[in-house]
Protein backbone atom coordinates (compact mmCIF):
# COMPACT_ATOMS: atom_id res chain seq x y z
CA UNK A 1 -7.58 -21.28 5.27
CA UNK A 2 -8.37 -17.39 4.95
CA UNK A 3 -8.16 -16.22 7.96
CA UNK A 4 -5.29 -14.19 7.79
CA UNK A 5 -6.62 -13.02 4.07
CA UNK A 6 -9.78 -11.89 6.03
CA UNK A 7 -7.62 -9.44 8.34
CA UNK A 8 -5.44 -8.09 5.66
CA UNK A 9 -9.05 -7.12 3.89
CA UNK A 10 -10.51 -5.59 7.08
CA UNK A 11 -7.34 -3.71 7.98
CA UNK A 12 -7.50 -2.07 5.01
CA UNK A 13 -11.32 -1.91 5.19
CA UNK A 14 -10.89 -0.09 8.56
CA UNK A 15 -7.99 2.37 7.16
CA UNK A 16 -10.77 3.55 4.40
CA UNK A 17 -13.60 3.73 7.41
CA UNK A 18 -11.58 5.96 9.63
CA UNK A 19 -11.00 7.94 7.07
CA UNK A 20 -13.94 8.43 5.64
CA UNK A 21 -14.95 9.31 9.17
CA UNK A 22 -12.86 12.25 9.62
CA UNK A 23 -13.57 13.82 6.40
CA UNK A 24 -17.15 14.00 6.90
CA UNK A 25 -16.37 14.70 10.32
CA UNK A 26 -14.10 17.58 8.85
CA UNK A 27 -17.03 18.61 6.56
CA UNK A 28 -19.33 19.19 9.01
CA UNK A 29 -16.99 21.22 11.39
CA UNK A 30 -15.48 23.54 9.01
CA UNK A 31 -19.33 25.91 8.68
CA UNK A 32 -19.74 25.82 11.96
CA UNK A 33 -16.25 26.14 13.72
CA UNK A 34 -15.71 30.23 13.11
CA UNK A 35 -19.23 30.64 15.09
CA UNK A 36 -18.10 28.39 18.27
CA UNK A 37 -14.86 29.99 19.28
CA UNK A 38 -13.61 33.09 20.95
CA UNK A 39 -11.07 34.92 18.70
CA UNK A 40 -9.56 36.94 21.55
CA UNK A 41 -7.90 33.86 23.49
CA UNK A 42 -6.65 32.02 20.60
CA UNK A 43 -2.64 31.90 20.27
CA UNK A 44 -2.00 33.63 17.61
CA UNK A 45 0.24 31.02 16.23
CA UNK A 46 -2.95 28.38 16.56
CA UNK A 47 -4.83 31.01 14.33
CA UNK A 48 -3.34 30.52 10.77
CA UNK A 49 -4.29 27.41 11.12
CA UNK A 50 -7.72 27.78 11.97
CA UNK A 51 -8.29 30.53 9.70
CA UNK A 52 -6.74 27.87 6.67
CA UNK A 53 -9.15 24.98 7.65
CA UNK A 54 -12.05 27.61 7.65
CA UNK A 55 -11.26 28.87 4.08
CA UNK A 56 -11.13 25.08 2.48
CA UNK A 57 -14.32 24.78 0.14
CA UNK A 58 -16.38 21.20 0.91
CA UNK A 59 -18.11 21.30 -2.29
CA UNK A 60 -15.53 18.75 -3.70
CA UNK A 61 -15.62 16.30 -1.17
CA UNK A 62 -17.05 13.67 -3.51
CA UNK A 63 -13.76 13.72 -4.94
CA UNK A 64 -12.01 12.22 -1.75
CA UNK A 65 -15.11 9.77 -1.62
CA UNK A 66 -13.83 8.85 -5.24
CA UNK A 67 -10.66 7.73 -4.12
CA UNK A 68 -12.25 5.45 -1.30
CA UNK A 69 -14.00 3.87 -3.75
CA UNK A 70 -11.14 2.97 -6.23
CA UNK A 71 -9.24 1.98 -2.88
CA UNK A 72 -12.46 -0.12 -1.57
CA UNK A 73 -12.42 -2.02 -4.74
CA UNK A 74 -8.83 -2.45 -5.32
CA UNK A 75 -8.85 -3.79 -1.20
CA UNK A 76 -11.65 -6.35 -2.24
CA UNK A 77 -9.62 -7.35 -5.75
CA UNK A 78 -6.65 -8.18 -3.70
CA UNK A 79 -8.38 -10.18 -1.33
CA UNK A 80 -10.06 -12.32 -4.22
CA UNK A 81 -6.24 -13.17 -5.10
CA UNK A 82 -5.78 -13.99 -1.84
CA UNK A 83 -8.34 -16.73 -1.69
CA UNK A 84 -7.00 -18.01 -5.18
CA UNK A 85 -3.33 -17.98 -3.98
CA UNK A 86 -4.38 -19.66 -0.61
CA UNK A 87 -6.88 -22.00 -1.78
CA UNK A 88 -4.46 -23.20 -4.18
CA UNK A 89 -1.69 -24.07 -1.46
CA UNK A 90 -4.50 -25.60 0.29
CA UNK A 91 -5.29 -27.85 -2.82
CA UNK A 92 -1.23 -28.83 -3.18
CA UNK A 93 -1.13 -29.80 0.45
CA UNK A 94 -4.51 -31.52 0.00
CA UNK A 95 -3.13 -33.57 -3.37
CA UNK A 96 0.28 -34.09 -3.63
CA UNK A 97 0.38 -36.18 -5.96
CA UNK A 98 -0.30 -36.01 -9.86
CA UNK A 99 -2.45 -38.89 -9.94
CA UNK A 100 -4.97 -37.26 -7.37
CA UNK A 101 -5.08 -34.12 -8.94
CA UNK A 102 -8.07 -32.91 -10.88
CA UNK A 103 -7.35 -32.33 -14.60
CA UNK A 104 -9.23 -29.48 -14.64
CA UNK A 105 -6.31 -27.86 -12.18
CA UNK A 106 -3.81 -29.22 -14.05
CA UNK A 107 -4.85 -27.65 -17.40
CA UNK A 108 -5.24 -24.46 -15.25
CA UNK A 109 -1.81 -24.76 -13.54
CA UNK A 110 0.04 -24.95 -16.51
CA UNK A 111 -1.83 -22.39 -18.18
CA UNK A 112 -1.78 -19.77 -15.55
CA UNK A 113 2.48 -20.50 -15.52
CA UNK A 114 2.62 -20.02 -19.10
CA UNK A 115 0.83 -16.76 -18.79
CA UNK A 116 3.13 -16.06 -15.66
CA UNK A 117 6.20 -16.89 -17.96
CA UNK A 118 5.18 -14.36 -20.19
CA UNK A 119 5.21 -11.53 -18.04
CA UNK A 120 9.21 -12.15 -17.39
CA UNK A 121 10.39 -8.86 -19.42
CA UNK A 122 7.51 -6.13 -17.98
CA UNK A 123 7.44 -7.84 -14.25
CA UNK A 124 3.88 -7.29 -13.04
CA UNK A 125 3.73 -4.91 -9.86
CA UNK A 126 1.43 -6.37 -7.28
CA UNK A 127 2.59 -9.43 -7.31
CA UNK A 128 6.38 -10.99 -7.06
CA UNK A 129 6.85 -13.79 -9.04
CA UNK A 130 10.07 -16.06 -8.91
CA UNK A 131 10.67 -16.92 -12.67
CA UNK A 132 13.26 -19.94 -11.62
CA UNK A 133 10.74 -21.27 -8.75
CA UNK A 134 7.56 -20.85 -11.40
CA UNK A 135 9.54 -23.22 -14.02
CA UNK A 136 11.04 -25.38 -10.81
CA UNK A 137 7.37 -25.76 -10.05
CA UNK A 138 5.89 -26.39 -12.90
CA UNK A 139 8.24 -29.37 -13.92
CA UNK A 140 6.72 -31.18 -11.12
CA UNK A 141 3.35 -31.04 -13.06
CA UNK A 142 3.95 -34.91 -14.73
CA UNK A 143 2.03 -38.06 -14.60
CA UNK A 144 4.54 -39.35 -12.37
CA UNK A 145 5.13 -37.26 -10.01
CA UNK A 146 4.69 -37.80 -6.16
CA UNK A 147 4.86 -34.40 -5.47
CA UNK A 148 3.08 -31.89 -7.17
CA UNK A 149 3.59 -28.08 -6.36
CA UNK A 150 1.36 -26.05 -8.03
CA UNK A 151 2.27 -22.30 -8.76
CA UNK A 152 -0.25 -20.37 -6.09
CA UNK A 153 0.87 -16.73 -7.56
CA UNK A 154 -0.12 -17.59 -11.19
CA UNK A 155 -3.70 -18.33 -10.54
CA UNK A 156 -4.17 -14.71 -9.03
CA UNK A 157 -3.08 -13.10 -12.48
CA UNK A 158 -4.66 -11.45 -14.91
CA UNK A 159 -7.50 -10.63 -12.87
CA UNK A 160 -9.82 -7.29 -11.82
CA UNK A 161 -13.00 -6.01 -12.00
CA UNK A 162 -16.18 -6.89 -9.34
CA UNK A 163 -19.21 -7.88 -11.88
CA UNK A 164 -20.81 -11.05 -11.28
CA UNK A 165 -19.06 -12.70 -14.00
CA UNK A 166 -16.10 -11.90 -13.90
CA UNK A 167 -15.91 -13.13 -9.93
CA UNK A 168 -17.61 -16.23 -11.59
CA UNK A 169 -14.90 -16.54 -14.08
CA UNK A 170 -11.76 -16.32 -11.79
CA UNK A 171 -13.29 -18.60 -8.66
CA UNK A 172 -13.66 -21.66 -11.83
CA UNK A 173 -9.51 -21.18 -11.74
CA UNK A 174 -9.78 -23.18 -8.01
CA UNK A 175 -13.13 -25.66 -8.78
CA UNK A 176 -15.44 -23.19 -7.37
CA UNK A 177 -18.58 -22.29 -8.63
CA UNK A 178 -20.35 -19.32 -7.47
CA UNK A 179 -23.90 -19.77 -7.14
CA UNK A 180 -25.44 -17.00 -6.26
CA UNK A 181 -28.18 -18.15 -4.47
CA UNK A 182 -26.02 -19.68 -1.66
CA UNK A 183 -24.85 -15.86 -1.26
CA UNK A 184 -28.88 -14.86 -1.36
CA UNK A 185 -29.42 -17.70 1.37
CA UNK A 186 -27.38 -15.99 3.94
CA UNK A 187 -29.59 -14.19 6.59
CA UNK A 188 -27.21 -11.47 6.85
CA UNK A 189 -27.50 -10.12 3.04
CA UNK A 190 -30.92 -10.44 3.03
CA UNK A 191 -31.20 -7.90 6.06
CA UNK A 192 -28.73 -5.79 3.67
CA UNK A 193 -30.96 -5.23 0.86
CA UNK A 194 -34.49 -5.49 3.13
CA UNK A 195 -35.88 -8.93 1.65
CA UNK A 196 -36.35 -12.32 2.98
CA UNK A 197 -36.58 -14.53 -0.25
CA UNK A 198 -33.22 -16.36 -1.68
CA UNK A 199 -33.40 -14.98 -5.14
CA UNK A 200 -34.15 -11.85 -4.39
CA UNK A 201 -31.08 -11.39 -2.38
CA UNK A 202 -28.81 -12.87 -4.74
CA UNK A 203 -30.20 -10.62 -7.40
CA UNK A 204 -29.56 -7.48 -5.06
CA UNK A 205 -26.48 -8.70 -4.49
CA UNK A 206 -25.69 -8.98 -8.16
CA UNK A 207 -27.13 -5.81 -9.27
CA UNK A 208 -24.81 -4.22 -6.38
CA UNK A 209 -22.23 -5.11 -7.19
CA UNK A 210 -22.44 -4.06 -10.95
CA UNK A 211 -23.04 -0.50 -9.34
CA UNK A 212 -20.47 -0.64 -7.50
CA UNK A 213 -17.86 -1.36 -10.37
CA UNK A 214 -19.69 1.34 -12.37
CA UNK A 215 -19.01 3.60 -10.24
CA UNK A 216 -15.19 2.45 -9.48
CA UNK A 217 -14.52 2.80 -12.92
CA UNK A 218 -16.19 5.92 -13.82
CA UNK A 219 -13.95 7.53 -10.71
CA UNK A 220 -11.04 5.42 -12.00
CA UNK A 221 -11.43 6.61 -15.44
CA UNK A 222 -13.00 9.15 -15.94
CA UNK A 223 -12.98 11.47 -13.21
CA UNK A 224 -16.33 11.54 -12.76
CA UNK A 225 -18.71 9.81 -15.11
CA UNK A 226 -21.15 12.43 -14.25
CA UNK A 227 -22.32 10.81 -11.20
CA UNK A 228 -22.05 12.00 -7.51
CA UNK A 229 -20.44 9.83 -5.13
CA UNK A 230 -20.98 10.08 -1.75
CA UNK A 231 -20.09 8.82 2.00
CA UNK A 232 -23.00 6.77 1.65
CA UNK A 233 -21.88 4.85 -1.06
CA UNK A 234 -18.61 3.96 0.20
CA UNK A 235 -19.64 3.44 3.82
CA UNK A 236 -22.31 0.90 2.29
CA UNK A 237 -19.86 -0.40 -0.25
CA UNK A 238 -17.75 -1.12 3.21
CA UNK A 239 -20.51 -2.75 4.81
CA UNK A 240 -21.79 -5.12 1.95
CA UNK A 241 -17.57 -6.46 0.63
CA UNK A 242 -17.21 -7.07 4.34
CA UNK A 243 -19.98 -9.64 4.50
CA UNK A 244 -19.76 -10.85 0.92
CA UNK A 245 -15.96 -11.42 1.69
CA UNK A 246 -16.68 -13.70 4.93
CA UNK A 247 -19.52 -15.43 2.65
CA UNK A 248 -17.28 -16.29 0.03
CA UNK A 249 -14.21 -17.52 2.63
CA UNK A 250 -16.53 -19.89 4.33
CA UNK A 251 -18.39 -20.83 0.76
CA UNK A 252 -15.27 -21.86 -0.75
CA UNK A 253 -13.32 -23.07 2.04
CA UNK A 254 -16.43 -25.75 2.43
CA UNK A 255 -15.94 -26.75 -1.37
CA UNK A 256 -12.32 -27.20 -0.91
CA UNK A 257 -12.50 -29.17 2.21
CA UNK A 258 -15.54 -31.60 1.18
């Protein structure tokens, strides 16, 4: 059911990694280009050019590696709306009607509408609600209805941020509960952080993650926060929100299916 959530992540995964490819590639060429070519057979309209990519200072690199970050994070936020939005639609297909709902989604449904409904006068901007369909839609949320249609978009409001609880607190929206230990289990994130127990893994994986929104939100900000960031950490920030993003599509697809 997240399939196509899954490529809309990694396309935008792969826009920051080619990036961030050619600006260290860019960083290491720029010292070293002056000594490799031959002055006298340039064009001289190729030479302005040359001479201007020469000139440009590296030392602030760190601030495009910023950037990645913010983008890297706001990539993986969007995608953990997608699996709300989808899962829901999943969940309305699964239960039509009222009766086979779980009340815990019900109580959620109509309060993630009501906090939709409120956001009528300041529209929010990365997300398109329908006002008329969100009341349509939540009308159909009585004891006897047949056919329950539960409003997807309102369940991936009011969310950011990448800390362990908060990604607990938004997945309980659906009936999911992240356990941490079923992220520890898998084989591939222990070979991420270099350990072979469950626990340890899902405490690496915890304390990563933490990090990692640190450092989003001391770029986002702040500027800086004081901290360097480098092509390491968004190249491994890349690598670990791929594989914690396939972990969580096939951990709560398997909940939503059982």
């Amino acid at each position: 059911m997240f399939q196509d959530a899954l490529k809309e992540f990694d396309a935008s995964v792969t826009d920051i990694e080619t990036t961030l490819e050619f600006v260290k590639s860019s960083a290491w060429l720029r010292p070293r280009l002056g000594g490799m070519l031959d002055w006298n057979i340039l064009e001289p309209t190729v030479k302005p050019g040359i001479q201007m990519f020469l000139k440009q200072d590296t030392s602030g690199v760190d601030t495009v590696f910023r950037g990645m970050i913010i983008i890297l994070a706001g990539s993986f936020e969007q995608l953990v709306r997608r699996f709300l939005k989808d899962g829901v639609i999943f969940i309305s297909k699964k239960y039509p009607r009222y009766s086979d709902l779980p009340g815990a989604l019900v109580t959620q449904n109509i309060l993630r509408s009501g906090q939709a409904l409120t956001t009528i006068a300041e529209p929010p901007d990365h997300i398109n609600l329908n006002y008329e369909l969100l009341c349509e839609n939540l009308g159909t949320t009585k004891k006897t209805s047949e056919a329950v249609i539960l409003n997807a978009d309102a369940f991936a409001l009011f969310y950011s941020g990448l800390t362990p609880h908060k990604l607990e607190e938004v997945f309980k929206r659906i009936g999911f509960e992240l356990k941490w230990d079923d992220i520890g289990r898998r084989p591939v994130i222990q070979k991420l952080f270099g350990v072979t127990k469950t626990r340890e893994a899902a405490t690496a994986a915890q304390s990563y993650l933490k990090e990692f929104t640190q450092n989003r939100n001391r770029s986002a900000h702040s500027g800086s926060g004081g901290k360097e960031i480098t092509s390491s950490n968004v190249s491994d920030g890349i690598i670990f929100l791929r594989e914690f993003a396939t972990a969580l599509s096939e951990l709560i697809s398997a909940k939503l299916t059982a």
